[in-house]
Protein backbone atom coordinates (compact mmCIF):
# COMPACT_ATOMS: atom_id res chain seq x y z
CA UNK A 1 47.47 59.06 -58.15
CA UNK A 2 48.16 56.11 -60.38
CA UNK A 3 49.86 53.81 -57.92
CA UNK A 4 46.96 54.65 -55.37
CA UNK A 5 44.64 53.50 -58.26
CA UNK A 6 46.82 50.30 -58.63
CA UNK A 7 46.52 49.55 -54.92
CA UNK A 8 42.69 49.90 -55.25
CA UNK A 9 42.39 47.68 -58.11
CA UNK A 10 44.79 45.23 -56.41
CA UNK A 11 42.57 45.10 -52.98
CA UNK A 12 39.44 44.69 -55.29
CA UNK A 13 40.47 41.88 -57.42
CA UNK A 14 41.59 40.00 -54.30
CA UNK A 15 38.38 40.47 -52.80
CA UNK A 16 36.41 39.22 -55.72
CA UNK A 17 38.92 35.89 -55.64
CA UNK A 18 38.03 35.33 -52.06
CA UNK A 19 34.06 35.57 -52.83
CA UNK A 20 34.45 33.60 -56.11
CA UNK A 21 36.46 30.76 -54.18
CA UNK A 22 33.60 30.29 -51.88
CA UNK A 23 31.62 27.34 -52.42
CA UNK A 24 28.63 27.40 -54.89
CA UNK A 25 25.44 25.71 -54.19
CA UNK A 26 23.87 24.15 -56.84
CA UNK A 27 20.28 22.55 -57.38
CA UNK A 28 18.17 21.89 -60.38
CA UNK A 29 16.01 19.17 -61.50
CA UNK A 30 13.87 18.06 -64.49
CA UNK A 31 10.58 16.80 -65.39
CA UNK A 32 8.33 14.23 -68.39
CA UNK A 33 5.15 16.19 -69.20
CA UNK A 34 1.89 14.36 -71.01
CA UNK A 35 -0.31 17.33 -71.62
CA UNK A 36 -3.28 17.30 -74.03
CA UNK A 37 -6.25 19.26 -74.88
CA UNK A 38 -7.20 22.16 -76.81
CA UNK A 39 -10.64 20.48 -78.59
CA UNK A 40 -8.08 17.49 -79.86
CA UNK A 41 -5.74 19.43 -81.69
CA UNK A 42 -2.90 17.19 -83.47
CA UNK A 43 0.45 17.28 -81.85
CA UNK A 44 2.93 15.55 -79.57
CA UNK A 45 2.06 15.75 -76.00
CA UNK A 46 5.29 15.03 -74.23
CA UNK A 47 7.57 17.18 -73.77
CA UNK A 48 10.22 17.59 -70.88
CA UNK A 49 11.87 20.53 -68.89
CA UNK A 50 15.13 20.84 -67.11
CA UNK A 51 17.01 23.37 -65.17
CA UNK A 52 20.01 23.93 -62.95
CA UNK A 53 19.91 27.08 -60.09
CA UNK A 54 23.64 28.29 -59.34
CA UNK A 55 24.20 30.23 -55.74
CA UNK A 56 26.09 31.75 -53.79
CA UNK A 57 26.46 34.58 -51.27
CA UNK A 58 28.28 35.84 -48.12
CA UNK A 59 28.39 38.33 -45.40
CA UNK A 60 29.30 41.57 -45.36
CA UNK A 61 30.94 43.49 -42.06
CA UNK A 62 27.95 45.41 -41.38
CA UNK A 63 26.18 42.59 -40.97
CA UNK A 64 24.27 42.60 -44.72
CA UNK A 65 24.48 39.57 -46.70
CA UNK A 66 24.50 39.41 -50.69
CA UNK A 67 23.10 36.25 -52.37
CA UNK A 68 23.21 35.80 -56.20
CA UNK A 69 21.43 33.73 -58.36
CA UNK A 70 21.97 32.41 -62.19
CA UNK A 71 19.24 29.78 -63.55
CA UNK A 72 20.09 27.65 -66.43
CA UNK A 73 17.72 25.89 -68.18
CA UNK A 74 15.85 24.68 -71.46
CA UNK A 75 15.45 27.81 -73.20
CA UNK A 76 18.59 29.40 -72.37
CA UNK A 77 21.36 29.63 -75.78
CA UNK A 78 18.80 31.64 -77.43
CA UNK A 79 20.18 34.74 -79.45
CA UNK A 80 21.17 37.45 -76.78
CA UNK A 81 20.41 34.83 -73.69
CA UNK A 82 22.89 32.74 -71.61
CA UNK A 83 21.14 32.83 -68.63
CA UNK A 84 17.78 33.80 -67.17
CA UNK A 85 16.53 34.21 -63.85
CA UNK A 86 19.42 36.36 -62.78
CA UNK A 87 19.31 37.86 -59.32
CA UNK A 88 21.38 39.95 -57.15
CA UNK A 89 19.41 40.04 -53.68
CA UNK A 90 20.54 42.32 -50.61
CA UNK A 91 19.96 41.03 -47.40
CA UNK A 92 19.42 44.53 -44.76
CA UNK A 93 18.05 42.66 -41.47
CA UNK A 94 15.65 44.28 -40.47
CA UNK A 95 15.26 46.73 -43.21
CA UNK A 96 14.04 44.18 -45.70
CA UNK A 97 15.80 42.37 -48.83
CA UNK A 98 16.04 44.58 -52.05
CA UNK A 99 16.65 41.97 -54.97
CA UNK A 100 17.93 43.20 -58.42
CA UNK A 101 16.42 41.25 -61.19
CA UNK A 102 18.70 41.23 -64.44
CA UNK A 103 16.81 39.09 -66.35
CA UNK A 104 13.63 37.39 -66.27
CA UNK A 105 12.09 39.65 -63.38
CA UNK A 106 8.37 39.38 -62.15
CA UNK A 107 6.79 42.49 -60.47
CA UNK A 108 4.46 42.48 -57.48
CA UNK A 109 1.33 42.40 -59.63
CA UNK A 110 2.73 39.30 -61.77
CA UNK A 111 3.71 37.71 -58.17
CA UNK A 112 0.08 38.04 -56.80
CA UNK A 113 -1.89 37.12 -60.39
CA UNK A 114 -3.65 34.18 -58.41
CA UNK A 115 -2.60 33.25 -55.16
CA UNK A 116 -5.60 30.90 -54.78
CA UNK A 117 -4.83 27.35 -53.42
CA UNK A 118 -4.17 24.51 -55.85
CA UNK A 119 -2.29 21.52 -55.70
CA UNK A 120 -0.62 21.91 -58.71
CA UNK A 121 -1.83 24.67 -61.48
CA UNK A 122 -4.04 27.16 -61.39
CA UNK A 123 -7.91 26.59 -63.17
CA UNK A 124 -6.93 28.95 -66.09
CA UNK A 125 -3.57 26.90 -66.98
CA UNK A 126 -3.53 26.44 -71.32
CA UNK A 127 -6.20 29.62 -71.55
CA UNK A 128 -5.71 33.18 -70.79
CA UNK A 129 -4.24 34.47 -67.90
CA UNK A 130 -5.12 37.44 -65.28
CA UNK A 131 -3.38 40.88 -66.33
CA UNK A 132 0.43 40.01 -65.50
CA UNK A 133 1.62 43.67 -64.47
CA UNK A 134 5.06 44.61 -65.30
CA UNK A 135 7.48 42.17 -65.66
CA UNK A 136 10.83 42.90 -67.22
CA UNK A 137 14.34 42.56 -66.64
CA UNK A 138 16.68 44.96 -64.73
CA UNK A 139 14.11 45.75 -62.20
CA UNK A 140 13.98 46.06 -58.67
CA UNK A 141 11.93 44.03 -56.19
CA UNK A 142 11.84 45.12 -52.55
CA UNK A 143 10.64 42.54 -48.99
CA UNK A 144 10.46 43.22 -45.24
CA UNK A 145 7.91 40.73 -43.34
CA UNK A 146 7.15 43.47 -39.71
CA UNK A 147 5.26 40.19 -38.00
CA UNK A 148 2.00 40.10 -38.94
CA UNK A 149 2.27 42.17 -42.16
CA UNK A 150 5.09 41.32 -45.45
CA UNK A 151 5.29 44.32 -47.63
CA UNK A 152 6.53 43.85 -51.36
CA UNK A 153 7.30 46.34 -53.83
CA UNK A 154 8.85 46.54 -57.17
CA UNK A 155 10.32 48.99 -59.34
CA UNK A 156 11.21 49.01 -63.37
CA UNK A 157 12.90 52.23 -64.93
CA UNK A 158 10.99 53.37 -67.88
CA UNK A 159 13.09 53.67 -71.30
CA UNK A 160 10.59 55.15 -74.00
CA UNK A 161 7.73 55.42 -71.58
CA UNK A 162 7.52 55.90 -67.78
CA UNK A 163 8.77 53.96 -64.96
CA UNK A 164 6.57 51.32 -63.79
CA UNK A 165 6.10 50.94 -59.95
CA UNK A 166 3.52 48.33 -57.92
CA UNK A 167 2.83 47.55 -54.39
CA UNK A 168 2.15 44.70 -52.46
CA UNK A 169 1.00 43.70 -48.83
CA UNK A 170 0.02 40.43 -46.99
CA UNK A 171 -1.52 40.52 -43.61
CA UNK A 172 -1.37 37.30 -41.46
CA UNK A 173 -2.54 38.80 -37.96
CA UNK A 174 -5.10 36.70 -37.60
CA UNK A 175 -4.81 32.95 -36.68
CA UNK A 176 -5.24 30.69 -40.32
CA UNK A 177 -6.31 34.30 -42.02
CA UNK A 178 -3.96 35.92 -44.40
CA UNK A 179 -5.38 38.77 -46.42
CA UNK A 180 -3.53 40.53 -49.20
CA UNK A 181 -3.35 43.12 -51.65
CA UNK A 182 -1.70 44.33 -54.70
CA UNK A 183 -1.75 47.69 -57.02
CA UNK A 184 0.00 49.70 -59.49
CA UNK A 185 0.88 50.63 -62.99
CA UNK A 186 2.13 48.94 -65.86
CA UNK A 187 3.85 51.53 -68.02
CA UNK A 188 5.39 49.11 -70.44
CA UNK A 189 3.67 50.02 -73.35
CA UNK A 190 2.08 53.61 -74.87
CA UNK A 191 -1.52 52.74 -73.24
CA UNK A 192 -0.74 52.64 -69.08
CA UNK A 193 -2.31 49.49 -67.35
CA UNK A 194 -3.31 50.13 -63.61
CA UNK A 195 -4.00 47.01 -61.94
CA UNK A 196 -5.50 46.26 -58.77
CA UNK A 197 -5.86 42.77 -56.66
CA UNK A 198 -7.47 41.56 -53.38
CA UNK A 199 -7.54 38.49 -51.77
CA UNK A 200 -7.79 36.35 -48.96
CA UNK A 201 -6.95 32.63 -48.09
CA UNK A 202 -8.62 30.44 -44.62
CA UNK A 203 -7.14 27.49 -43.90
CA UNK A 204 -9.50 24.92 -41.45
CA UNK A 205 -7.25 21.94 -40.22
CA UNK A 206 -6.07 20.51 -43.27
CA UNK A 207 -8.41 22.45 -45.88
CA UNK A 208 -7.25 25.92 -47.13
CA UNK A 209 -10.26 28.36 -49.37
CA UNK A 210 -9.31 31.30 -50.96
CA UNK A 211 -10.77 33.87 -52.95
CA UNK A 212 -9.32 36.20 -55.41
CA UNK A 213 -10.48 39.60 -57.35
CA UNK A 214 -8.20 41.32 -59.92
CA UNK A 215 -9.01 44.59 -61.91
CA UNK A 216 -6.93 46.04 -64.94
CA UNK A 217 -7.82 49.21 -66.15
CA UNK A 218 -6.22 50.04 -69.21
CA UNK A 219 -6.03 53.37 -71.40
CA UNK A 220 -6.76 51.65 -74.37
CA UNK A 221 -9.82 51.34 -76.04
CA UNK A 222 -11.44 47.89 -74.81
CA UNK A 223 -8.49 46.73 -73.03
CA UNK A 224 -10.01 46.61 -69.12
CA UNK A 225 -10.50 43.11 -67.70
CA UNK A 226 -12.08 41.72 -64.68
CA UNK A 227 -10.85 38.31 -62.76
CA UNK A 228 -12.77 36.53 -60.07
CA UNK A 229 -11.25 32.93 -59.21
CA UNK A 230 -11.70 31.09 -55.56
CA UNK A 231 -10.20 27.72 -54.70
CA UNK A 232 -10.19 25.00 -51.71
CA UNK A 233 -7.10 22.80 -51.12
CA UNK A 234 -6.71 19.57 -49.35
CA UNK A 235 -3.18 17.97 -47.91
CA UNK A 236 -4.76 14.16 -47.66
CA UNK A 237 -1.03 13.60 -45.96
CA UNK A 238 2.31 15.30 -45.72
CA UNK A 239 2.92 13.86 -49.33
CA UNK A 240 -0.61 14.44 -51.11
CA UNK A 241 -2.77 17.24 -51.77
CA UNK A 242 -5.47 17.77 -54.07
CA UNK A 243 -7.43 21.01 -55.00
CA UNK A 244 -10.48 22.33 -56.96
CA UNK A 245 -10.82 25.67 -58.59
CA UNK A 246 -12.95 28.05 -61.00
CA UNK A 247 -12.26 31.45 -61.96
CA UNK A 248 -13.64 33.91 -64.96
CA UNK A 249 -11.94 36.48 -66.62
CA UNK A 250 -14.08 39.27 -68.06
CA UNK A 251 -13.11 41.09 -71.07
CA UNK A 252 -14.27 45.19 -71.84
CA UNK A 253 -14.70 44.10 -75.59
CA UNK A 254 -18.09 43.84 -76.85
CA UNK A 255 -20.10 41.08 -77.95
CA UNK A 256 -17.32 38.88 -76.19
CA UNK A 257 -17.77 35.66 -73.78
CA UNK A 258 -16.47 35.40 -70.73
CA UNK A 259 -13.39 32.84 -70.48
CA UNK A 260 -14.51 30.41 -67.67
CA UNK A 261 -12.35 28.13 -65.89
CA UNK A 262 -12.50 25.09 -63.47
CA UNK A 263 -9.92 23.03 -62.65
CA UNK A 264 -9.25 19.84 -60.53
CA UNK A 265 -5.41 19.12 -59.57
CA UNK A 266 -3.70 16.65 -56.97
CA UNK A 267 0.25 15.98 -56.08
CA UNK A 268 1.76 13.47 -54.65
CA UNK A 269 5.95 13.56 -53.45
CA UNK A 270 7.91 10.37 -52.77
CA UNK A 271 11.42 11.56 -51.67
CA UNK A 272 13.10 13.98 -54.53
CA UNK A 273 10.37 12.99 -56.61
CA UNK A 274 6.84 13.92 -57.47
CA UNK A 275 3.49 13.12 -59.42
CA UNK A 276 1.06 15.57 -60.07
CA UNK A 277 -1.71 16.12 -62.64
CA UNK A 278 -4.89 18.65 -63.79
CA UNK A 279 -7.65 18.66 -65.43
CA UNK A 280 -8.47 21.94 -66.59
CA UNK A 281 -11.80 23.18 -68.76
CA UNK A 282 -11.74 26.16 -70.27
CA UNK A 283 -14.79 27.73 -71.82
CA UNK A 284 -14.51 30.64 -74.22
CA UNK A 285 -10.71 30.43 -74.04
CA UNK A 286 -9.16 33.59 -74.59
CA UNK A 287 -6.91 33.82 -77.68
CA UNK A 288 -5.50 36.06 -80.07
CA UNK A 289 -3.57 39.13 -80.01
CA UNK A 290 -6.86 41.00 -78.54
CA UNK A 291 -7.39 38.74 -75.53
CA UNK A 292 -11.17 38.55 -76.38
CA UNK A 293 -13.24 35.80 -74.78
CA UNK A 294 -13.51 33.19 -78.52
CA UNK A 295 -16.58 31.46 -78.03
CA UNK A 296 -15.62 28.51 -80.87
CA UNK A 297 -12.40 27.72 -78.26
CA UNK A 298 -13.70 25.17 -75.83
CA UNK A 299 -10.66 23.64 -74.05
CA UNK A 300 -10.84 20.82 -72.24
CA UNK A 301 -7.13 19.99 -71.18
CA UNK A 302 -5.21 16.66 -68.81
CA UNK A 303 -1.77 17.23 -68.01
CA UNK A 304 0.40 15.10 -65.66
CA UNK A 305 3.96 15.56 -64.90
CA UNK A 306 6.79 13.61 -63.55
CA UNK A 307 9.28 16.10 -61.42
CA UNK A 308 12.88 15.25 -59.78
CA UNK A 309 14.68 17.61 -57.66
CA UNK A 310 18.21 17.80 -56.44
């Protein structure tokens, strides 16, 4: 029994040399930020981010393939964190890709927040954001695209409280229309979260519109939130594109504002590297550990960044 044990550990540790001496890709890049904002707050506005993606995968004999992914970057060598971003992914043909997130993981709610056209950031960037889902690490996240129709779904075992499960679908059967939907229920925390999202996006030659509602129900007392945004993109030339959106976020709470949002961003890529800047204003900017709409936080923010990839 022990020597067939041997022979099984033997076969496996040769196997995992072959895989580990196949070549790794790796790509990264970094970027020089100017941001500023926030009703002229004091502070340093430049800042700069960096980050390297290792990969690598194979085939398996049935045909399957098995990528994985480590990202390394700025804020990794934290206490407890080496790397983030860490993904297993299954490849099953035609049965879809099931991807195991070990760290860093986004759900399918968190995935569709805003899928509204912009150039470069979203109109709410520096305020509050839509309701994110469930997002956590060592969770599940599950693709198959059947033609006209990708379904997504993800999956996050529950430790003190229940598992956490959402659903996802996109629907591009009809020529420049792609319709999509999102729902399910954050169970991260005592008070459940259901969340629910529709959308669409038309693009017309080089213009794209799309429109976006979300809706978070939550069990806790003034915790529900509404989102509206809509957005129109256009790609000037294979290297520029510039965008315009507005979106408001509604919040249950009482005697609160509404955080509205509009937003003006453009891009342009030379090569490996690219330029691209917003101007967001935010009215009634969401802040605090209640998420309430703060009518004395006005925020008018530029931010342009200077991005190289390899």
């Amino acid at each position: 029994m022990n020597k067939m044990k041997k022979i099984g550990l033997t076969a496996l540790a040769a196997s995992l040399v072959s895989v580990s001496a196949q070549a790794v890709d790796i790509s990264g890049g970094s970027s020089l930020t100017y941001a500023n904002g926030n009703d002229g707050v004091q502070g340093n506005p430049w800042s700069m981010n960096d980050n390297l993606t290792f990969s690598w995968g194979g085939e398996l004999d049935n045909g399957f393939t098995v990528d994985m992914s480590f990202l390394l970057d700025n804020s990794d060598g934290n206490a407890g964190q080496i790397f983030d971003n860490r993904t297993l992914a299954i490849g099953m043909g035609d049965a879809g890709t099931l991807t195991f997130w070990g760290q860093a993981g986004s759900g399918v709610v968190g995935s569709f927040d805003d899928k509204t056209p912009n150039a470069y950031e979203e109109s709410w960037n520096s305020g509050d954001s839509p309701n994110q889902g469930h997002s956590a690490a060592n969770m599940f996240y599950y693709t198959n695209a059947l033609d006209a129709v990708t379904l997504h779904a993800s999956y996050a075992h529950g430790t003190v409280d229940e598992s956490s499960t959402e659903l996802g679908i996109e629907f591009t059967g009809v020529d420049n229309l792609t319709i999509y939907g999102a729902a399910g229920t954050d169970n991260a925390a005592a008070n459940a979260v259901d969340n629910t999202i529709i959308g669409a996006s038309y693009t017309m030659g080089n213009a794209t519109i799309g429109a976006q509602m979300n809706e978070a129900d939550s069990e806790a007392a003034n915790g529900d939130e509404d989102f509206t945004a809509w957005s129109i993109s256009y790609a000037v030339s294979e290297d520029m594109s510039i965008s315009y959106g507005s979106s408001k976020l509604k919040y249950e709470t009482a005697g609160t504002e509404d955080q509205d949002s509009t937003a003006i961003s453009a891009s342009y890529t030379m090569g490996s590297m690219t330029v691209a800047g917003a101007l967001n204003s935010i009215d009634n900017q969401g802040a605090g550990a209640t998420g309430a709409g703060n009518t004395t936080a006005n925020n008018d923010m530029f931010e342009i960044n200077l991005s190289f990839a390899f």
